[in-house]
N, C-alpha and C. Protein backbone atom coordinates (compact mmCIF):
# COMPACT_ATOMS: atom_id res chain seq x y z
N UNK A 1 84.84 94.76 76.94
CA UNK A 1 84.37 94.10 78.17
C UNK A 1 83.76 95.15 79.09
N UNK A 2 82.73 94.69 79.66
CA UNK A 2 81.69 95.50 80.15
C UNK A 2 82.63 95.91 81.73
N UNK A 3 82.64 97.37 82.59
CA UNK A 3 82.89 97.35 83.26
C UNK A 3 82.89 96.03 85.12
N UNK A 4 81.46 95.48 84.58
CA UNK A 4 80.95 94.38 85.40
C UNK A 4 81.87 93.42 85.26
N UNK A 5 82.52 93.17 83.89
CA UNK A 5 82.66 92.17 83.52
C UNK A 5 84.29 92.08 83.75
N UNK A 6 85.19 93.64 84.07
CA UNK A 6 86.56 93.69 84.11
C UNK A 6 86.42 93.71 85.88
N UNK A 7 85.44 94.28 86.36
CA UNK A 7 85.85 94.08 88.14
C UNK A 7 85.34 92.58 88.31
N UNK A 8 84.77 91.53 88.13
CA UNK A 8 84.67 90.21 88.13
C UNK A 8 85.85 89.80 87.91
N UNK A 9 86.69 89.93 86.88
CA UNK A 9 87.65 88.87 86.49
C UNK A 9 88.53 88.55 87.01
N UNK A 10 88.60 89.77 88.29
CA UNK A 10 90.01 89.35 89.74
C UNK A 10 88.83 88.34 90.47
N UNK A 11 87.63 88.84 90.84
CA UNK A 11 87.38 88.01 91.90
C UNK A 11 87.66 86.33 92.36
N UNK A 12 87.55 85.98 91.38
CA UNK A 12 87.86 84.52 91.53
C UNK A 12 89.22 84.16 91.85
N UNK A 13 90.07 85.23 91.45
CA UNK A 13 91.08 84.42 91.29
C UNK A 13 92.05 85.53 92.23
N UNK A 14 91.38 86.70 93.05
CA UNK A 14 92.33 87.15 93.85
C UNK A 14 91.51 86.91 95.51
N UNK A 15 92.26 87.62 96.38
CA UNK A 15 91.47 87.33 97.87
C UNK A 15 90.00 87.70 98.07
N UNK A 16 89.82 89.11 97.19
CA UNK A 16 89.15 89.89 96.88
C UNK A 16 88.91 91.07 96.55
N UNK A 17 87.83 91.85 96.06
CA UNK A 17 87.81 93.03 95.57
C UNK A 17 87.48 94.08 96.45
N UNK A 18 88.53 95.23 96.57
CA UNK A 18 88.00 96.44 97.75
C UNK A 18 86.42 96.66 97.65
N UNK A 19 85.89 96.96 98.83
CA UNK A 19 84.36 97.12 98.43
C UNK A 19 83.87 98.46 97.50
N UNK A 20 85.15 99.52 97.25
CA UNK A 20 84.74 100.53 96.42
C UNK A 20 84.65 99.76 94.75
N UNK A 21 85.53 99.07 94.94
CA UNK A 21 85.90 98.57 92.92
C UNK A 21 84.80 97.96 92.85
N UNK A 22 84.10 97.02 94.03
CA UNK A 22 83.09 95.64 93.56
C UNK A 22 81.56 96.57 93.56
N UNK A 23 81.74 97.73 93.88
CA UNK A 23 80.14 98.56 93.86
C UNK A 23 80.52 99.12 92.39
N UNK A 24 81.82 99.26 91.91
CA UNK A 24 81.47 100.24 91.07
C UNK A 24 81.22 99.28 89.77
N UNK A 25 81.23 97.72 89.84
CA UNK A 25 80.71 97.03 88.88
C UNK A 25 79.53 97.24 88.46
N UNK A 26 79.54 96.73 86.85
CA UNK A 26 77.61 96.90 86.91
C UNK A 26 77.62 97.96 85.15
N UNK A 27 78.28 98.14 84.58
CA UNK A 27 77.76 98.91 83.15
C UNK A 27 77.80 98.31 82.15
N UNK A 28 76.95 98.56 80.91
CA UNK A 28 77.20 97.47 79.77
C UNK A 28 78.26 97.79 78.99
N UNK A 29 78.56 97.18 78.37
CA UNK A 29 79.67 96.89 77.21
C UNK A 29 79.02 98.23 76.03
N UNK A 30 77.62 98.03 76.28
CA UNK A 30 77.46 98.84 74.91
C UNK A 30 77.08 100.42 75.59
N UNK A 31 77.68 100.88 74.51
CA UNK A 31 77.29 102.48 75.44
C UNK A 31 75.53 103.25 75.35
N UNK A 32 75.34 102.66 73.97
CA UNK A 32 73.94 103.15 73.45
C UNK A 32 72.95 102.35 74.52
N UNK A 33 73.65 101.29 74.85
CA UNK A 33 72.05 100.21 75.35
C UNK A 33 72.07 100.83 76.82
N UNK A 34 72.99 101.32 76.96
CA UNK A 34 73.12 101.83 78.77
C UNK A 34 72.61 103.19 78.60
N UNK A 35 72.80 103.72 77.60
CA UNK A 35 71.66 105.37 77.72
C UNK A 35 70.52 105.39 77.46
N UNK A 36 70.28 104.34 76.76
CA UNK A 36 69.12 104.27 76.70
C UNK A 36 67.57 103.73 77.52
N UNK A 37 68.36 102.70 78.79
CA UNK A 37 68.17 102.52 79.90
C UNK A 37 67.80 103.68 81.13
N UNK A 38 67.04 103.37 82.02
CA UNK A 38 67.01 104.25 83.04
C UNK A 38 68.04 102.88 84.26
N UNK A 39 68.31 103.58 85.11
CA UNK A 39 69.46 102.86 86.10
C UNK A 39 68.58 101.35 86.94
N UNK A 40 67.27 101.77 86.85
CA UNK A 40 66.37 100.81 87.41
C UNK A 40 66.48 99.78 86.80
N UNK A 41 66.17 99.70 85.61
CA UNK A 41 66.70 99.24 83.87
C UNK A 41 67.75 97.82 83.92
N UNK A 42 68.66 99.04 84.06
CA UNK A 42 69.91 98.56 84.10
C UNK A 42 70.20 97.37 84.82
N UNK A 43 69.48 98.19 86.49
CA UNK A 43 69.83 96.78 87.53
C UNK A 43 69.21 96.04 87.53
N UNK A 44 68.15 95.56 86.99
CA UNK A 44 67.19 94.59 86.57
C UNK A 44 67.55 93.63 85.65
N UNK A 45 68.03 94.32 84.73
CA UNK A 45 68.36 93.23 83.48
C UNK A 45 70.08 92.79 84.35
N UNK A 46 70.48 93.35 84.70
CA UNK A 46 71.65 92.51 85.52
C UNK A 46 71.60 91.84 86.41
N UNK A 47 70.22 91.84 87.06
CA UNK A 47 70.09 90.69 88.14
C UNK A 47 70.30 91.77 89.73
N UNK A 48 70.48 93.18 89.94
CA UNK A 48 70.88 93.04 91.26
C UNK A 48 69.93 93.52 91.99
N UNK A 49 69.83 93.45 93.21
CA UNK A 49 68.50 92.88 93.60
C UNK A 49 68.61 94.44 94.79
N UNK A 50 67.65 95.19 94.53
CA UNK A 50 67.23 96.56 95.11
C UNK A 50 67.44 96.59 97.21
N UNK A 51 67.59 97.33 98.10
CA UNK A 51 67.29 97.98 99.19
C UNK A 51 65.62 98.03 98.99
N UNK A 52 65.03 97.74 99.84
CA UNK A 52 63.48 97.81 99.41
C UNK A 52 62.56 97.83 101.04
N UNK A 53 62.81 97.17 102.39
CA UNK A 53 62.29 97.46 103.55
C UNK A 53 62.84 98.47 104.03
N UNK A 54 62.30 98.84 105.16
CA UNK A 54 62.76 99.42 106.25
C UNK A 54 63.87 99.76 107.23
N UNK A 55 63.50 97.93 107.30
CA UNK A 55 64.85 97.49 107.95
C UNK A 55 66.48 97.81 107.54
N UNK A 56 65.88 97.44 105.97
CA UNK A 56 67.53 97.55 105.54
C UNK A 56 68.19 98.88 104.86
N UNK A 57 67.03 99.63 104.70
CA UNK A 57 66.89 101.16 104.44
C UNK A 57 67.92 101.58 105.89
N UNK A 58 67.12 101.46 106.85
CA UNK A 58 67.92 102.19 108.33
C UNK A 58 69.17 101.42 108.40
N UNK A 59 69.05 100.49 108.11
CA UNK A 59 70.47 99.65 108.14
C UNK A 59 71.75 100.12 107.58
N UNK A 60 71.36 100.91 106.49
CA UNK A 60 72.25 100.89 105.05
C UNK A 60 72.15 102.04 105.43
N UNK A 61 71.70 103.19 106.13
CA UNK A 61 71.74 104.75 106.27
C UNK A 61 72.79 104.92 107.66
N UNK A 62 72.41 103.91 108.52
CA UNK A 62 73.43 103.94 109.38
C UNK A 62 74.72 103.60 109.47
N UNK A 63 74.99 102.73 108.44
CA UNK A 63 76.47 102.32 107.95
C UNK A 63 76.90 103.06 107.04
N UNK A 64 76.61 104.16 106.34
CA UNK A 64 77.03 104.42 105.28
C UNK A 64 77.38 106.12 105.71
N UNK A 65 76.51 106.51 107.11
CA UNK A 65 76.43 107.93 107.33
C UNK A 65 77.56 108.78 107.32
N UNK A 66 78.55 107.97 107.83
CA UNK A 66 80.19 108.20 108.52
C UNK A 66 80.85 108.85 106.97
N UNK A 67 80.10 108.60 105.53
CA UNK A 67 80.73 108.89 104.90
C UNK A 67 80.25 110.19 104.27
N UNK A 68 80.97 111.16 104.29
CA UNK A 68 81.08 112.74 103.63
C UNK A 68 80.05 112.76 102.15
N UNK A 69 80.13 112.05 101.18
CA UNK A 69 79.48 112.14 100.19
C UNK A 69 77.95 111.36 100.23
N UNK A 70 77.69 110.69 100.75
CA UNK A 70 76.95 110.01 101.26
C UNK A 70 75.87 110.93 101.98
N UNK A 71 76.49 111.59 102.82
CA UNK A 71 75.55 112.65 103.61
C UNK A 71 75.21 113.37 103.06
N UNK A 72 76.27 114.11 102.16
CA UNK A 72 75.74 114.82 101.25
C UNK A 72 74.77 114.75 100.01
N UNK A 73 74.57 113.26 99.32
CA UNK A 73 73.47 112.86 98.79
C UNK A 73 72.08 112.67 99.65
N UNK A 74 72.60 112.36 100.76
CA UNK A 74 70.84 111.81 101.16
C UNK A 74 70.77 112.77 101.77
N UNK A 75 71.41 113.83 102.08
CA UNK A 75 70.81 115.31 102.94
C UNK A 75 70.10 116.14 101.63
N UNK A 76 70.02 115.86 100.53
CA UNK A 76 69.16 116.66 99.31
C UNK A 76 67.77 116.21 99.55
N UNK A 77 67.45 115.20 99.90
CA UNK A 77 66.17 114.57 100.27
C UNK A 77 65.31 114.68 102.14
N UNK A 78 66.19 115.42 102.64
CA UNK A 78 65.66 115.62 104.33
C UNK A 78 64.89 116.09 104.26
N UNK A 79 64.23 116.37 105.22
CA UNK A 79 62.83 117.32 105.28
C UNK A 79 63.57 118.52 105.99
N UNK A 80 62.88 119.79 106.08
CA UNK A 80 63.56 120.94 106.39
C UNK A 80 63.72 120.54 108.03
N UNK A 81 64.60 121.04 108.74
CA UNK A 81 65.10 121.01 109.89
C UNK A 81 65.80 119.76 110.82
N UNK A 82 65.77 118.96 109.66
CA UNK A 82 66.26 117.54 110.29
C UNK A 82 67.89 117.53 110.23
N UNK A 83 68.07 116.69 111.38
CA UNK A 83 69.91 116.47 111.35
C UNK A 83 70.44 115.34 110.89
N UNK A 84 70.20 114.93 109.68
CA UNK A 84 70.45 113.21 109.90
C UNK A 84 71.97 113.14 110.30
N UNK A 85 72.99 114.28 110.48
CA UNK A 85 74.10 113.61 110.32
C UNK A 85 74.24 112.89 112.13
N UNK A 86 73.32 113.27 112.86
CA UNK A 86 73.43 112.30 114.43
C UNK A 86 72.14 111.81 114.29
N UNK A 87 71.05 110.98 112.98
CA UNK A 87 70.10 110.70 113.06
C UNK A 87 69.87 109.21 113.77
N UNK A 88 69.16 108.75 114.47
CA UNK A 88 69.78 106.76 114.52
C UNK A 88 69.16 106.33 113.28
N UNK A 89 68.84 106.66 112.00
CA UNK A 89 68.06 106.14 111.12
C UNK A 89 66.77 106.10 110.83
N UNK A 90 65.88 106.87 111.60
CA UNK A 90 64.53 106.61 111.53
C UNK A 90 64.23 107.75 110.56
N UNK A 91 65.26 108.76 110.72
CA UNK A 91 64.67 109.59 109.85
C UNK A 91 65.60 109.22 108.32
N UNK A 92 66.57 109.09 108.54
CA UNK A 92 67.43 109.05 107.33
C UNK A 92 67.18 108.13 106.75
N UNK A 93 66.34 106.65 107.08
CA UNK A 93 65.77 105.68 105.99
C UNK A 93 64.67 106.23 104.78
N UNK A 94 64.00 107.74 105.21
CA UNK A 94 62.89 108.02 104.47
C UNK A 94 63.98 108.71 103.51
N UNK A 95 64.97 109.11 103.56
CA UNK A 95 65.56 110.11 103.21
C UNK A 95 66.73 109.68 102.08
N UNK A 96 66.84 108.47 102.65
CA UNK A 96 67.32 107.14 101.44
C UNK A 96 66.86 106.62 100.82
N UNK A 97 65.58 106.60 100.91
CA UNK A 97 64.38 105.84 100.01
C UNK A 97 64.26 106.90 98.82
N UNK A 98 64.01 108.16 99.39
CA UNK A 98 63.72 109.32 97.92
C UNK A 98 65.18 109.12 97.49
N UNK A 99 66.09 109.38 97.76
CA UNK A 99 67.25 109.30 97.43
C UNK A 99 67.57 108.18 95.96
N UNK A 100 67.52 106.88 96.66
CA UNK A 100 67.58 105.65 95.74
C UNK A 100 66.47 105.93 94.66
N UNK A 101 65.19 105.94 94.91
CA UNK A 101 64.18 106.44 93.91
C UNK A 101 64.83 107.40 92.75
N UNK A 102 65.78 108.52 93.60
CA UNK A 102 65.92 109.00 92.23
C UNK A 102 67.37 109.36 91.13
N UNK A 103 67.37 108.22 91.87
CA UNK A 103 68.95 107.37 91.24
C UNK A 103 68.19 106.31 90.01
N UNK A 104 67.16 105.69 90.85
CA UNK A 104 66.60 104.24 90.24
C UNK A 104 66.11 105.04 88.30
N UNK A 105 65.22 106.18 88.74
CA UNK A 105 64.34 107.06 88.02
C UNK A 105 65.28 107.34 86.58
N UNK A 106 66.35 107.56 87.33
CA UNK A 106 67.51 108.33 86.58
C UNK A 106 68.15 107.74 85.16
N UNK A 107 69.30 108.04 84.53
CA UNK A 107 69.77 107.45 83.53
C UNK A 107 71.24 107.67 83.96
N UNK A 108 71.76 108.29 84.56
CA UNK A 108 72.92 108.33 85.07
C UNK A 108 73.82 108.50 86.35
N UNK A 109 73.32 107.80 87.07
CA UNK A 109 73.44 107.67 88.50
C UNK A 109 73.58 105.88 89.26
N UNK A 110 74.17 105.25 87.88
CA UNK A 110 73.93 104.01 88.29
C UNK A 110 75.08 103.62 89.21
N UNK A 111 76.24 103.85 89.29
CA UNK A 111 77.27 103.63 90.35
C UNK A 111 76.87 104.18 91.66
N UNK A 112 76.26 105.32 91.82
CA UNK A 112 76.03 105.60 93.34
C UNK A 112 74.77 104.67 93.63
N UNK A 113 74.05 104.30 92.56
CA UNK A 113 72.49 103.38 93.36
C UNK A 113 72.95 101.78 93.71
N UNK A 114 74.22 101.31 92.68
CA UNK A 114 75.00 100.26 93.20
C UNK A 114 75.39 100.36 94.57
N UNK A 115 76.18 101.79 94.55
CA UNK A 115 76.68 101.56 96.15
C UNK A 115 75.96 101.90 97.38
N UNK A 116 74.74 102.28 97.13
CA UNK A 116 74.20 102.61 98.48
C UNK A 116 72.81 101.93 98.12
N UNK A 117 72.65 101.87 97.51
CA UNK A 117 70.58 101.11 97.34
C UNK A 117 70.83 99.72 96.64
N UNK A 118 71.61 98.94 96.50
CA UNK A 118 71.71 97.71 96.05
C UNK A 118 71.83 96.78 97.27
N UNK A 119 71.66 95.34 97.41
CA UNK A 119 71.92 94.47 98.31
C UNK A 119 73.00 93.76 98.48
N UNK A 120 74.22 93.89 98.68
CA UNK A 120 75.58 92.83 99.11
C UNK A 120 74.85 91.42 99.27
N UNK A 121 76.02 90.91 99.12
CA UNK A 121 75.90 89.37 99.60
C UNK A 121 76.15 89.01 100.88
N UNK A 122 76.49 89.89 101.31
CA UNK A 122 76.32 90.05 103.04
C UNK A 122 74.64 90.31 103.52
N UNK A 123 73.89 90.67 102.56
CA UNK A 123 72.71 91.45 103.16
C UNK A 123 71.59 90.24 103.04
N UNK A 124 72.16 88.97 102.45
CA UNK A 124 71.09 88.60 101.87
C UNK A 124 70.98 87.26 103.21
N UNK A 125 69.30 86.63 103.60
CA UNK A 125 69.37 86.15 104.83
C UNK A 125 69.99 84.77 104.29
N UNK A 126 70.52 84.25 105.67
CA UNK A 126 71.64 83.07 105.38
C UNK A 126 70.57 81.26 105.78
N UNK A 127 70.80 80.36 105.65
CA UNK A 127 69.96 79.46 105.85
C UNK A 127 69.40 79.51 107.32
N UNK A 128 68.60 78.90 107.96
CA UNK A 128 68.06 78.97 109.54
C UNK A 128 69.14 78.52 110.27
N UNK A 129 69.99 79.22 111.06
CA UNK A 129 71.07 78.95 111.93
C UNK A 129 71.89 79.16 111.69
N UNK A 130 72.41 79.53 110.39
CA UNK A 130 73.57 79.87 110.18
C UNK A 130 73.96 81.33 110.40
N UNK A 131 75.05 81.85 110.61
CA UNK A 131 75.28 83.26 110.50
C UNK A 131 77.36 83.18 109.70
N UNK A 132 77.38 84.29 109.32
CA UNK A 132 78.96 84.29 108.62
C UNK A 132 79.91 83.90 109.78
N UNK A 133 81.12 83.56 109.61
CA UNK A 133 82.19 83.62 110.80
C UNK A 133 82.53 84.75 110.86
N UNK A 134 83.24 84.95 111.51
CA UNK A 134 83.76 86.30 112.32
C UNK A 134 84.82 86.73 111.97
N UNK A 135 84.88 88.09 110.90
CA UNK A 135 85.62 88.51 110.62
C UNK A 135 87.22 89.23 111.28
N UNK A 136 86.18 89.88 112.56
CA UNK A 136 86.93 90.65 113.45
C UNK A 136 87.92 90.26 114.48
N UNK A 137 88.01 88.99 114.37
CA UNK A 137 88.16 88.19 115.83
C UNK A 137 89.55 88.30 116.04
N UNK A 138 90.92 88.95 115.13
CA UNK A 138 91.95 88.49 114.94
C UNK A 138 92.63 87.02 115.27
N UNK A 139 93.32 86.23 116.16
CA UNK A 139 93.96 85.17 116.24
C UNK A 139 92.83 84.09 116.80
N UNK A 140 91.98 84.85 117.56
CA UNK A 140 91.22 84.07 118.60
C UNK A 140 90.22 82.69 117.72
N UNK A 141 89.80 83.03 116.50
CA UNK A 141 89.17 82.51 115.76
C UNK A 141 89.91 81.01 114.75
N UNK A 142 91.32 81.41 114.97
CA UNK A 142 91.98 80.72 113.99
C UNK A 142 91.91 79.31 113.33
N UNK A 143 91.61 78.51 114.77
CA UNK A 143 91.37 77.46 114.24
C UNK A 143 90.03 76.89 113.70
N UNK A 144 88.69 77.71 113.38
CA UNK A 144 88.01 77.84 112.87
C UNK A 144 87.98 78.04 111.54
N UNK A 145 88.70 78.90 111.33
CA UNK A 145 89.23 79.29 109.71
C UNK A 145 90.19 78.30 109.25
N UNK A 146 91.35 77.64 110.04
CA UNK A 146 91.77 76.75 109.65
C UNK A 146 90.74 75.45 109.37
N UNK A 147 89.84 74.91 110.08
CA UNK A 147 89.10 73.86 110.00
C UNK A 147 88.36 73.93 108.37
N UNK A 148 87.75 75.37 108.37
CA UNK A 148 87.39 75.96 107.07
C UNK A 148 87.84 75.70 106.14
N UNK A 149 89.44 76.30 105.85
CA UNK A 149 90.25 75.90 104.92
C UNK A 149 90.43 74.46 104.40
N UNK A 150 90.78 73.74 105.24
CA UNK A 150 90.81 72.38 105.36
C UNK A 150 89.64 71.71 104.38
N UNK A 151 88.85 72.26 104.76
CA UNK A 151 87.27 71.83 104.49
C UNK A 151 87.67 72.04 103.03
N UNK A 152 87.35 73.58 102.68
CA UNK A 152 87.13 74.01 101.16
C UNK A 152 88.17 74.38 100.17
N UNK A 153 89.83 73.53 100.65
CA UNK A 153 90.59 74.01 100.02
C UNK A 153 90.78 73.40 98.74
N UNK A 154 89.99 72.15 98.31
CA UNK A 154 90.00 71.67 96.73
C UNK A 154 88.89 73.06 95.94
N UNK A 155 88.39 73.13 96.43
CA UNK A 155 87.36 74.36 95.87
C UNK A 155 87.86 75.53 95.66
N UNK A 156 88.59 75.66 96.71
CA UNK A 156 89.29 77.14 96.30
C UNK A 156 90.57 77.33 95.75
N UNK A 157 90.83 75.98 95.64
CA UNK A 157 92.12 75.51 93.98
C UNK A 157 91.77 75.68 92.95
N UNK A 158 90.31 74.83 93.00
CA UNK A 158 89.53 75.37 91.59
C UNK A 158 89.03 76.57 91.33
N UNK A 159 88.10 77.08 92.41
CA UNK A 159 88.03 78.43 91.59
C UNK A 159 88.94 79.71 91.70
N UNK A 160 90.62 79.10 91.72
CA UNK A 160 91.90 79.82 91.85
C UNK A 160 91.96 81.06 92.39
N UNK A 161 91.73 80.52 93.12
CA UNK A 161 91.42 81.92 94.27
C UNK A 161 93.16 82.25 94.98
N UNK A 162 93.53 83.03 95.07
CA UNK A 162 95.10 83.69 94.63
C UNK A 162 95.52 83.11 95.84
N UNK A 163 96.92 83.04 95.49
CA UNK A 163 97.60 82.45 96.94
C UNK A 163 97.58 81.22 97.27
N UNK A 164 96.34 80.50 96.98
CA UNK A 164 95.78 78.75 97.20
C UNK A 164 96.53 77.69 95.93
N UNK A 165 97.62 76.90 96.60
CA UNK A 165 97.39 75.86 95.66
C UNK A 165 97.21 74.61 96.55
N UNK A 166 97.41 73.21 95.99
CA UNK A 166 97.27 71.95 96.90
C UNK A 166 98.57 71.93 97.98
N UNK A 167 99.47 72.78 97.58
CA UNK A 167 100.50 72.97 98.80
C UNK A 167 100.79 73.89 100.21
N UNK A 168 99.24 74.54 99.49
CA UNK A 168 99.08 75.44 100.43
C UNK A 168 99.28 75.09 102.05
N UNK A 169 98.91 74.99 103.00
CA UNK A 169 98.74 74.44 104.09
C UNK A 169 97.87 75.21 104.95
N UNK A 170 97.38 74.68 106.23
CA UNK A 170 95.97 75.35 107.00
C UNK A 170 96.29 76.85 107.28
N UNK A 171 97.83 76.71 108.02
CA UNK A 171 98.67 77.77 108.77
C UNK A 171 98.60 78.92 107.40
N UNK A 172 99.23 78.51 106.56
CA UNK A 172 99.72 79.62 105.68
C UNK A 172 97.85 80.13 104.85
N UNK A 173 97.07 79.18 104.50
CA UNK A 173 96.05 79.52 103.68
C UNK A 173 94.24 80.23 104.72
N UNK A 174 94.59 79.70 105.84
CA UNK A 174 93.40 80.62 106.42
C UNK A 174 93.06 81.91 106.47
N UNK A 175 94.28 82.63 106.05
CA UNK A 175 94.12 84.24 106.34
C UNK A 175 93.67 84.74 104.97
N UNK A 176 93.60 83.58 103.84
CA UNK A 176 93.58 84.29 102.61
C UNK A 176 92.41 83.81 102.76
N UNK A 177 91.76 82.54 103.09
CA UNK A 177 90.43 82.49 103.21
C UNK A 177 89.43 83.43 103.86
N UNK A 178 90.21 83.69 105.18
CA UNK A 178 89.42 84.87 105.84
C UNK A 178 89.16 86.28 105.07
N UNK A 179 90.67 86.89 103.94
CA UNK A 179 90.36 87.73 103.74
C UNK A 179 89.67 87.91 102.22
N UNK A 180 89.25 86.47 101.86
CA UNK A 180 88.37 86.57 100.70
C UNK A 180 86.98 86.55 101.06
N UNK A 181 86.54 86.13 102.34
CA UNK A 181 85.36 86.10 102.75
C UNK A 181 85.18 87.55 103.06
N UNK A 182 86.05 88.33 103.72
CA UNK A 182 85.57 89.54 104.22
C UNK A 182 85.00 90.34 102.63
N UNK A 183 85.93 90.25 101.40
CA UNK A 183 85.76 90.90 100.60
C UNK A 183 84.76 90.60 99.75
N UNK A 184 84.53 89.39 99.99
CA UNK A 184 83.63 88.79 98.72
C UNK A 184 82.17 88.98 98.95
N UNK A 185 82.08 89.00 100.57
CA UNK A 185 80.68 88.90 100.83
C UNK A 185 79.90 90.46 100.80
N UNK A 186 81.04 91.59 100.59
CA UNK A 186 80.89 92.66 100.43
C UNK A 186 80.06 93.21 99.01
N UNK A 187 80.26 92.34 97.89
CA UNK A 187 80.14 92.47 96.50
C UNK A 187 78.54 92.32 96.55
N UNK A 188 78.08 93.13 95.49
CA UNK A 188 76.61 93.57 95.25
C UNK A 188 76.23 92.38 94.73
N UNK A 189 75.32 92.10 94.70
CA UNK A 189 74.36 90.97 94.56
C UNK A 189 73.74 91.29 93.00
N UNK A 190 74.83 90.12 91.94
CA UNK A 190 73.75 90.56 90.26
C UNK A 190 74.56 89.02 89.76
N UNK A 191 73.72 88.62 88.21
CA UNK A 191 73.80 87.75 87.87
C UNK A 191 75.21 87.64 88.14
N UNK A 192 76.42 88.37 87.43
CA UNK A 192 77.83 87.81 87.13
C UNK A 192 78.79 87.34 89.13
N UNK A 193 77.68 87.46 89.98
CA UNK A 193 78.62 86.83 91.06
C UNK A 193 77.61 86.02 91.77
N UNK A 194 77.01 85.58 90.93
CA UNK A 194 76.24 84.51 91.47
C UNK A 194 77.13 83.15 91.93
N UNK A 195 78.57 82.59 91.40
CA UNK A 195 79.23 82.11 91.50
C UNK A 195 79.88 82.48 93.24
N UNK A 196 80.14 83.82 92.86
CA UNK A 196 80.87 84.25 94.12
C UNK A 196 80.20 84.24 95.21
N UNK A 197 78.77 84.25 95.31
CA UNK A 197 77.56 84.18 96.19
C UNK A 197 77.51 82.59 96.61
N UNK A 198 77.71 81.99 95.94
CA UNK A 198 77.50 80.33 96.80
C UNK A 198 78.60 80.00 97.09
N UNK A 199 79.50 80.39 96.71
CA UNK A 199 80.71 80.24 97.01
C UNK A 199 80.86 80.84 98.64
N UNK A 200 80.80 81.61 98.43
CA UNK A 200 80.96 82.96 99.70
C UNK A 200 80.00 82.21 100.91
N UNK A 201 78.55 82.18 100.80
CA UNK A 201 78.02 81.29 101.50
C UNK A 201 78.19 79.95 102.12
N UNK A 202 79.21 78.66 101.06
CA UNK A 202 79.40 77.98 101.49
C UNK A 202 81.04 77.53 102.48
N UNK A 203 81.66 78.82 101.99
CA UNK A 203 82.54 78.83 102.53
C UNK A 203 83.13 79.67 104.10
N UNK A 204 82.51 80.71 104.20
CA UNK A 204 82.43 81.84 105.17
C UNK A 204 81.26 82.10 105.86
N UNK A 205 80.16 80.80 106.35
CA UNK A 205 79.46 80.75 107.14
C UNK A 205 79.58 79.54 108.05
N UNK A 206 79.04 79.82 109.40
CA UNK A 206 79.04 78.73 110.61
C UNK A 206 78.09 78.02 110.54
């Protein structure tokens, strides 16, 4: 079973996957067909769908800066005298772009181009008016997530999502709803969570 295919097999059926395990999905089963691939390759025939504007270049450079290895990959690509580590992104999007390029180029660099040059299911735009609920809100939100639950809890019996059965109740099952939305919508965007993608959408948006 293909690494893609062993970090999928909790999702459905737990709250969700840390966002390090659900980036590091994504290799084939066969070892020859994956070397023989370049990483561009790879994410193509899997469906996941590239970092490719501006927007989400600076987006994805500014969320990701805070992290030590991270800086240290996209600081190989700066131009001489630049600081990206206090950059607001204008410079560090060019600097992520060569970066991803030569991850994409590559044959073995496909877990870091998952986690920093791929698109979440968070990234992707949501219907006209809608936006996700609110992760952060602690208690203040609750009965929102309860209403939620309420809503999608035959659905999330079926696709046994951990913790949920028909006895569940609003009180006890909103927090697992909340904390499958936080996790799920985190997961890279490729054929095998296309499930988890409409799911995630129809459940963890306003």
């Amino acid at each position: 079973m293909s690494k893609l295919a062993l970090g999928l097999a909790g999702a459905g059926g737990a709250t969700g996957l840390g966002a390090t395990a659900a980036y590091k999905a994504g290799l084939f089963s066969s070892t020859e067909e994956a070397i023989s691939l370049t990483v561009r390759e790879t994410l193509s025939k899997e469906g996941y769908e590239l970092v490719s504007t501006d927007e989400k270049f600076k987006a994805f450079f500014t969320e990701f800066k805070g992290d030590g290895s991270f800086i240290s990959e996209v600081e190989k690509h700066k131009k001489e005298g630049e600081d990206l580590k206090n950059d607001n992104g204008d410079k560090g999007k060019e600097a992520l772009k060569a970066l991803c390029s030569s991850y994409l180029d590559s044959k073995d660099n496909l877990d870091k181009a998952i986690k920093w040059c791929v698109l979440r299911i968070q990234d992707k735009p949501l219907p006209e008016s809608k936006t996700w609920k609110n992760i952060e809100t602690g208690e203040t939100d609750k009965s929102t997530w309860e209403t939620a639950f309420n809503s999608f809890k035959d659905k999330m019996v079926e696709y046994k999502v951990e913790g949920i059965s028909q006895a569940t109740t609003a009180e006890q099952g909103y927090s697992i709803l909340k904390g499958w939305c936080s996790n799920s919508k985190k997961l890279p965007i490729n054929n095998q969570n296309r499930t988890v993608q409409t799911n995630a959408i129809s459940w963890c948006i306003n």
